[in-house]
C-alpha atoms as a PDB file:
ATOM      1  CA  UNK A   1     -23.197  34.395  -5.654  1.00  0.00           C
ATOM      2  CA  UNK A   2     -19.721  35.439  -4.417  1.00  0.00           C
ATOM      3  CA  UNK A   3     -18.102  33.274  -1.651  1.00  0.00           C
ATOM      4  CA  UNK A   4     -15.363  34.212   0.459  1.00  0.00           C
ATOM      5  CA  UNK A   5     -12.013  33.461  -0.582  1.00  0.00           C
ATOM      6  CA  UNK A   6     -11.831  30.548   2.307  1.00  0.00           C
ATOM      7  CA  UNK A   7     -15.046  29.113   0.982  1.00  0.00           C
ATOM      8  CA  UNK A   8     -13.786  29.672  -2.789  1.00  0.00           C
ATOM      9  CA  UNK A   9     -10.645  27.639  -1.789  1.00  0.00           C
ATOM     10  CA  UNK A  10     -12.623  24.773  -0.063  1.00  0.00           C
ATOM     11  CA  UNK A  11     -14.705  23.785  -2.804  1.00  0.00           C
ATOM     12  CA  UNK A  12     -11.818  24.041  -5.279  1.00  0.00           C
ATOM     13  CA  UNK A  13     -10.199  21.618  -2.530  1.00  0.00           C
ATOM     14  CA  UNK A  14     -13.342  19.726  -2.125  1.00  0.00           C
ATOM     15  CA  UNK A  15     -13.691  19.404  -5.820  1.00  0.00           C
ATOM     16  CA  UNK A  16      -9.853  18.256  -6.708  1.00  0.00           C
ATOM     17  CA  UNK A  17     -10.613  15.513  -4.017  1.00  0.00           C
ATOM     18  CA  UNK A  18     -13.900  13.882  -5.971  1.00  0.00           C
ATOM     19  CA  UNK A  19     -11.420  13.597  -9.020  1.00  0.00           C
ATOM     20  CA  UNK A  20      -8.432  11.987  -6.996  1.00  0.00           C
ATOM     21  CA  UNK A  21     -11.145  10.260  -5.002  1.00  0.00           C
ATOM     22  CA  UNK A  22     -12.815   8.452  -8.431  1.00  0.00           C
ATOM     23  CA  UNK A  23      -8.838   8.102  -9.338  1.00  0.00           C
ATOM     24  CA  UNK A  24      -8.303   5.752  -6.806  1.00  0.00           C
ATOM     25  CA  UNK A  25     -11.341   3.470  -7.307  1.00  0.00           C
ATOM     26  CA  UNK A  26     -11.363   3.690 -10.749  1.00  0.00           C
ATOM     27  CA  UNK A  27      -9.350   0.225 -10.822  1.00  0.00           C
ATOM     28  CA  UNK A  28     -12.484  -1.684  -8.783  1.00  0.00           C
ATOM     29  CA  UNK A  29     -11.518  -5.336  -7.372  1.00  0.00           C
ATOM     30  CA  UNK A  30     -15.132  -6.454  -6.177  1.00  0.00           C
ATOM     31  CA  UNK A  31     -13.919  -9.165  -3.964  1.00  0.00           C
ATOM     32  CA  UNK A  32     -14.242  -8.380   0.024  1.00  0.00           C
ATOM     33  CA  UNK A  33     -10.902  -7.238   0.200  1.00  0.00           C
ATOM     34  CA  UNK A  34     -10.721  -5.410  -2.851  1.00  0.00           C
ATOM     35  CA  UNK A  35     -13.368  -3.365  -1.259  1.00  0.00           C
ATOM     36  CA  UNK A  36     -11.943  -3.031   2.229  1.00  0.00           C
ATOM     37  CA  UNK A  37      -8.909  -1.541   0.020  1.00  0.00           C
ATOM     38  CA  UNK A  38     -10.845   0.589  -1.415  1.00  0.00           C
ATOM     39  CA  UNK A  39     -12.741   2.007   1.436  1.00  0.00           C
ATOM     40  CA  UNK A  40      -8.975   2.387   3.385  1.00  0.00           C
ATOM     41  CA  UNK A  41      -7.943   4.805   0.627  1.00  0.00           C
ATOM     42  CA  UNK A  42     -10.845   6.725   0.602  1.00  0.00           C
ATOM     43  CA  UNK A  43     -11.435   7.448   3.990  1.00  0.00           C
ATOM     44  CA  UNK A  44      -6.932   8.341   4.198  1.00  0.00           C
ATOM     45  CA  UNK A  45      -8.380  10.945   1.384  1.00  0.00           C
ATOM     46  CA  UNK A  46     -11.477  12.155   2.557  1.00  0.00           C
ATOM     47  CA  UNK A  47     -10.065  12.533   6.236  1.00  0.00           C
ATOM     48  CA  UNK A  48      -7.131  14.734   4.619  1.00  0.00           C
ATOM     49  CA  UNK A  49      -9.712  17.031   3.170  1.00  0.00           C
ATOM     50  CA  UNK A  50     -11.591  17.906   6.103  1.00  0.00           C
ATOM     51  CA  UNK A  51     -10.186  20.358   8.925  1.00  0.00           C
ATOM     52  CA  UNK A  52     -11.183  19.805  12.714  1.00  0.00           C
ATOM     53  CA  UNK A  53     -12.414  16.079  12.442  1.00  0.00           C
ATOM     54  CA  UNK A  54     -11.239  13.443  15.127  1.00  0.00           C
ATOM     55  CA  UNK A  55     -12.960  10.285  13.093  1.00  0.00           C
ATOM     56  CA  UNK A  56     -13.852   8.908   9.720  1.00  0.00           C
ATOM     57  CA  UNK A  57     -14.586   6.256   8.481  1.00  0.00           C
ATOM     58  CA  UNK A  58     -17.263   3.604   7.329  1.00  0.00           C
ATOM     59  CA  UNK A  59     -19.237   1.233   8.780  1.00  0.00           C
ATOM     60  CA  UNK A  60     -20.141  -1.465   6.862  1.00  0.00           C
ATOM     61  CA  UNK A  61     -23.606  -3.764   6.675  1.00  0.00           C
ATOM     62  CA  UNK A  62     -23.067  -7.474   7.998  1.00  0.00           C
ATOM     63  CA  UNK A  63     -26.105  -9.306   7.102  1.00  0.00           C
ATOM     64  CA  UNK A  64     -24.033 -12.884   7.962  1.00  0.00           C
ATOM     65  CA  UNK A  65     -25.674 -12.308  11.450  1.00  0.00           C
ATOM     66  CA  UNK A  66     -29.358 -13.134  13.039  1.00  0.00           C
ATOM     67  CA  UNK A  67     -29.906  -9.457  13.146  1.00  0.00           C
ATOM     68  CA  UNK A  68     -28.598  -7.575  10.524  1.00  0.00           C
ATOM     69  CA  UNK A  69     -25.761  -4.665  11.890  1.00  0.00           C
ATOM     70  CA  UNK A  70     -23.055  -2.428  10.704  1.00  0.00           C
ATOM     71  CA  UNK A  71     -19.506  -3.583  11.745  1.00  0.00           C
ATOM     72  CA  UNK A  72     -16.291  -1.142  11.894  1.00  0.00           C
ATOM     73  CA  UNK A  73     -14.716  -0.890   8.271  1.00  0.00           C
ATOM     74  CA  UNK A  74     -11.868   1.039   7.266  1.00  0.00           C
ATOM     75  CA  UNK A  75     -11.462   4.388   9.050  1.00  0.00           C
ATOM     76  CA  UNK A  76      -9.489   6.959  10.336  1.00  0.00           C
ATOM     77  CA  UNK A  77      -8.909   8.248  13.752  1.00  0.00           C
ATOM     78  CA  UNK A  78      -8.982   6.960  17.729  1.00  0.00           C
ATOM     79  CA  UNK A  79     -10.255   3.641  18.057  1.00  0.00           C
ATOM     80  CA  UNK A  80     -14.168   3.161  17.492  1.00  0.00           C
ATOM     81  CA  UNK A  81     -17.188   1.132  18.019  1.00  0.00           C
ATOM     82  CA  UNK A  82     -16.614  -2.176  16.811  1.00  0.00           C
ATOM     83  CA  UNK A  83     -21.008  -2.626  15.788  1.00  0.00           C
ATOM     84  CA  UNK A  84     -24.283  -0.511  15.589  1.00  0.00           C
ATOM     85  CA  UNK A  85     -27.575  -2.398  15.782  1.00  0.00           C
ATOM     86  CA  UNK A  86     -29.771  -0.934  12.584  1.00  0.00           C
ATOM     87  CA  UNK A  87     -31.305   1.849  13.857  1.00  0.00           C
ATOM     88  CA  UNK A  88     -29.217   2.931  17.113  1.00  0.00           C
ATOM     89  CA  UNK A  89     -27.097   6.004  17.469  1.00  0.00           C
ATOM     90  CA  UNK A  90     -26.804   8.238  14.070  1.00  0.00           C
ATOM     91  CA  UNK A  91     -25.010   5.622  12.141  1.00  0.00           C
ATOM     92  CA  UNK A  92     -28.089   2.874  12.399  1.00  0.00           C
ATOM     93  CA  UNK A  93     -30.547   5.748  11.971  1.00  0.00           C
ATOM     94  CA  UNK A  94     -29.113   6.621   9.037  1.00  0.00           C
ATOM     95  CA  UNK A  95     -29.219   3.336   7.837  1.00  0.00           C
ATOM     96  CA  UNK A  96     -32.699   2.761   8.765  1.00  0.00           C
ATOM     97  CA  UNK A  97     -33.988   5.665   7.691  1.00  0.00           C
ATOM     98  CA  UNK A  98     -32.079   6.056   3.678  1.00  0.00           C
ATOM     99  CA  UNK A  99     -30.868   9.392   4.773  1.00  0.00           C
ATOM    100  CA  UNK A 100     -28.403  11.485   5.361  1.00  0.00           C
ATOM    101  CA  UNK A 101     -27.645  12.536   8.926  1.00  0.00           C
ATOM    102  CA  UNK A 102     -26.811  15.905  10.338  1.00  0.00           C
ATOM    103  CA  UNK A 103     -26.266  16.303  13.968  1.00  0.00           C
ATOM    104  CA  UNK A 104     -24.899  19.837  15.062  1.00  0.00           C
ATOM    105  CA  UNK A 105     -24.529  19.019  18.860  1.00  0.00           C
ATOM    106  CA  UNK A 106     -24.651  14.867  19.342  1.00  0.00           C
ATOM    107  CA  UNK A 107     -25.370  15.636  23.036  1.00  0.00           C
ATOM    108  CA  UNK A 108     -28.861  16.741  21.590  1.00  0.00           C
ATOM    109  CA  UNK A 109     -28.923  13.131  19.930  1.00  0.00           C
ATOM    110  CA  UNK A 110     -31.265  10.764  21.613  1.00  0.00           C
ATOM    111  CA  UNK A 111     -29.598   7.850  21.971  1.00  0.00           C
ATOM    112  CA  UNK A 112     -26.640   8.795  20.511  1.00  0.00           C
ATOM    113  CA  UNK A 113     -23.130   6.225  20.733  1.00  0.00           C
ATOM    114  CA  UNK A 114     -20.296   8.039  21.994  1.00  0.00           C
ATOM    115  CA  UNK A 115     -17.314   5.905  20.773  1.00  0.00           C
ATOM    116  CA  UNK A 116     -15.265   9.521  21.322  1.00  0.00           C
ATOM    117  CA  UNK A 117     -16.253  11.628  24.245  1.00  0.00           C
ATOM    118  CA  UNK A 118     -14.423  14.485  22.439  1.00  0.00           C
ATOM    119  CA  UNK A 119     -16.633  13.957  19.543  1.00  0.00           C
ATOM    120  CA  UNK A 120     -19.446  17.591  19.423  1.00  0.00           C
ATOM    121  CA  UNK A 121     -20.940  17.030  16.025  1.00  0.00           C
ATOM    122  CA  UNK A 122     -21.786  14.135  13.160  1.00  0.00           C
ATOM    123  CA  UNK A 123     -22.491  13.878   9.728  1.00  0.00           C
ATOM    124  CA  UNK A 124     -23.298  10.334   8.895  1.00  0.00           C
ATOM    125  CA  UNK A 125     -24.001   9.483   4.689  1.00  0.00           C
ATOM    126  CA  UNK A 126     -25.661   6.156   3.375  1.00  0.00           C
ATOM    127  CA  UNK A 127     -23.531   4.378   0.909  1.00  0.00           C
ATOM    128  CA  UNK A 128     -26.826   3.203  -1.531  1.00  0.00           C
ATOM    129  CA  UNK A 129     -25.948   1.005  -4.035  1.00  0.00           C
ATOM    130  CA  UNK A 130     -29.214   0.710  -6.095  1.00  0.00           C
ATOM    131  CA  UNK A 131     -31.831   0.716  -3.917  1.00  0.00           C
ATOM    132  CA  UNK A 132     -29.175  -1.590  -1.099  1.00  0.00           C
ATOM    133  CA  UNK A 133     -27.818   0.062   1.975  1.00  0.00           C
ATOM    134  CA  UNK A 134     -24.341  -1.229   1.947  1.00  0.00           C
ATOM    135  CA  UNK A 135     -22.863   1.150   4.839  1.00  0.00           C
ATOM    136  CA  UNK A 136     -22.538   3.923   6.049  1.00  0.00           C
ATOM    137  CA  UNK A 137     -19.671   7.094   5.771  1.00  0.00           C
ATOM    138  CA  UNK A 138     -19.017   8.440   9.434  1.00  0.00           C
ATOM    139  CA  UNK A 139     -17.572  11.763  10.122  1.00  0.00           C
ATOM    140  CA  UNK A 140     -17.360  13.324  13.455  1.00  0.00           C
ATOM    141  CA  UNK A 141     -15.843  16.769  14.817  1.00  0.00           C
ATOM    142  CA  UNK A 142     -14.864  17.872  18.316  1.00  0.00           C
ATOM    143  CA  UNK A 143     -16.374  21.161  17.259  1.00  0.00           C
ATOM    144  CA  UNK A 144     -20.513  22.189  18.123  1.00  0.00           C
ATOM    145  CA  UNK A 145     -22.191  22.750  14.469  1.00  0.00           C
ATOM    146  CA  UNK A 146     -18.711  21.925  12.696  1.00  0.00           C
ATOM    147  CA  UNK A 147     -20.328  20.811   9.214  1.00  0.00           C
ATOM    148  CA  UNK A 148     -21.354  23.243   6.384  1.00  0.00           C
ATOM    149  CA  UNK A 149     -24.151  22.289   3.791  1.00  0.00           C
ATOM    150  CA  UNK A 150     -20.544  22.663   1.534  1.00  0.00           C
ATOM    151  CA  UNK A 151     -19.189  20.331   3.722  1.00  0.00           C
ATOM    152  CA  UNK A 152     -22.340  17.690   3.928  1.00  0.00           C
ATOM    153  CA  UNK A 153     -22.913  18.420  -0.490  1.00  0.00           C
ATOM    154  CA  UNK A 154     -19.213  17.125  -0.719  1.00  0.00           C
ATOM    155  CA  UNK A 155     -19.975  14.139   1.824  1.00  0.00           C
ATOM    156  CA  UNK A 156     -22.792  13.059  -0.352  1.00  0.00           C
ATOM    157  CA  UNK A 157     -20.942  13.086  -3.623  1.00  0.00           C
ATOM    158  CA  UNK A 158     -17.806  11.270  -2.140  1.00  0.00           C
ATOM    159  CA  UNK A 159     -20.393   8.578  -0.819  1.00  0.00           C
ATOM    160  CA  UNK A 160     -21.908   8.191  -4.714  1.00  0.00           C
ATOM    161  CA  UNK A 161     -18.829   7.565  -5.543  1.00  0.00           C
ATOM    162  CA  UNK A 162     -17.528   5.151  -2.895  1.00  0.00           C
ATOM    163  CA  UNK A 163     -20.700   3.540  -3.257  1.00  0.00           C
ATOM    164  CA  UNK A 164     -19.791   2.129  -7.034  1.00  0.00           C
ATOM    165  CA  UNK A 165     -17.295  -0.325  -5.446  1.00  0.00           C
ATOM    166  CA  UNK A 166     -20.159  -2.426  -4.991  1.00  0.00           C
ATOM    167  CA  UNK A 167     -21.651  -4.696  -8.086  1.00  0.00           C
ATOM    168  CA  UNK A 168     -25.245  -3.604  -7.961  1.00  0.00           C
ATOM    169  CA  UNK A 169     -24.309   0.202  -8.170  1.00  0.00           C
END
């Protein structure tokens, strides 16, 4: 198959961030903090890789609670939403349901949480750790269908390898 020379160049891009991205966690502190660290560098990298975003981050599982709900990790962008209940907006579905999200136009979202009313389009990753849920990756455009299966393939592989910082990966 021959790609374009812009799509050519984004996957060597995409590809020279997985290495710098396992570079940067290769050195794994398992403690809280060590993993907060962690996920701060990532998302500074991943966020650098990926034209016409305005958020990403991760959301992170607190299961300290009565009801178990994902709480506002490292990220980068305007300010977010602090929780998700499992199973609201895209984040909690994709939590609930193990899977990756896609959403080309979150105004076509049912219930979807606008922490950004610029905010057109999602793509929202499970960080699975064995068969444990331990957050999810967040990434939101202003633009309507912003996100490429190129885009989503290199989501999914940054995610498997964020998702090693925890001890039962």
């Amino acid at each position: 198959m021959v790609r374009n020379q812009r799509g050519s160049d984004q996957q060597l891009s995409y590809n020279v961030a997985l290495v710098q991205l396992e570079a940067l966690l290769e050195y794994n502190d398992s403690s809280l903090l060590g993993r907060i660290s962690s996920l701060a560098n990532a998302s500074a990298l991943l966020a650098a890789c990926l034209p016409s975003i305005n958020w990403l981050g991760f959301y992170l599982v607190d299961e300290e609670k009565g009801s178990p709900e994902l709480v506002l990790g490292p990220f980068q962008g305007g300010p977010a939403c602090t929780t998700i209940a499992f199973g609201k907006g895209v984040c909690g579905t994709a939590w609930k349901e193990k899977q990756v999200m896609v959403v080309p136009d979150v105004r076509q979202f049912p219930g979807h949480i606008a922490c950004d009313a610029a905010s057109r389009s999602e793509v929202v990753v499970p960080l699975e750790a064995g068969s444990i849920i331990h957050g999810v990756l967040d990434v939101d455009s202003p633009q309507v269908n912003r996100f490429s299966s190129e885009d989503v393939e290199f989501l999914k592989k940054a995610a498997q390898i964020v998702s090693r910082i925890y001890p039962d990966a």
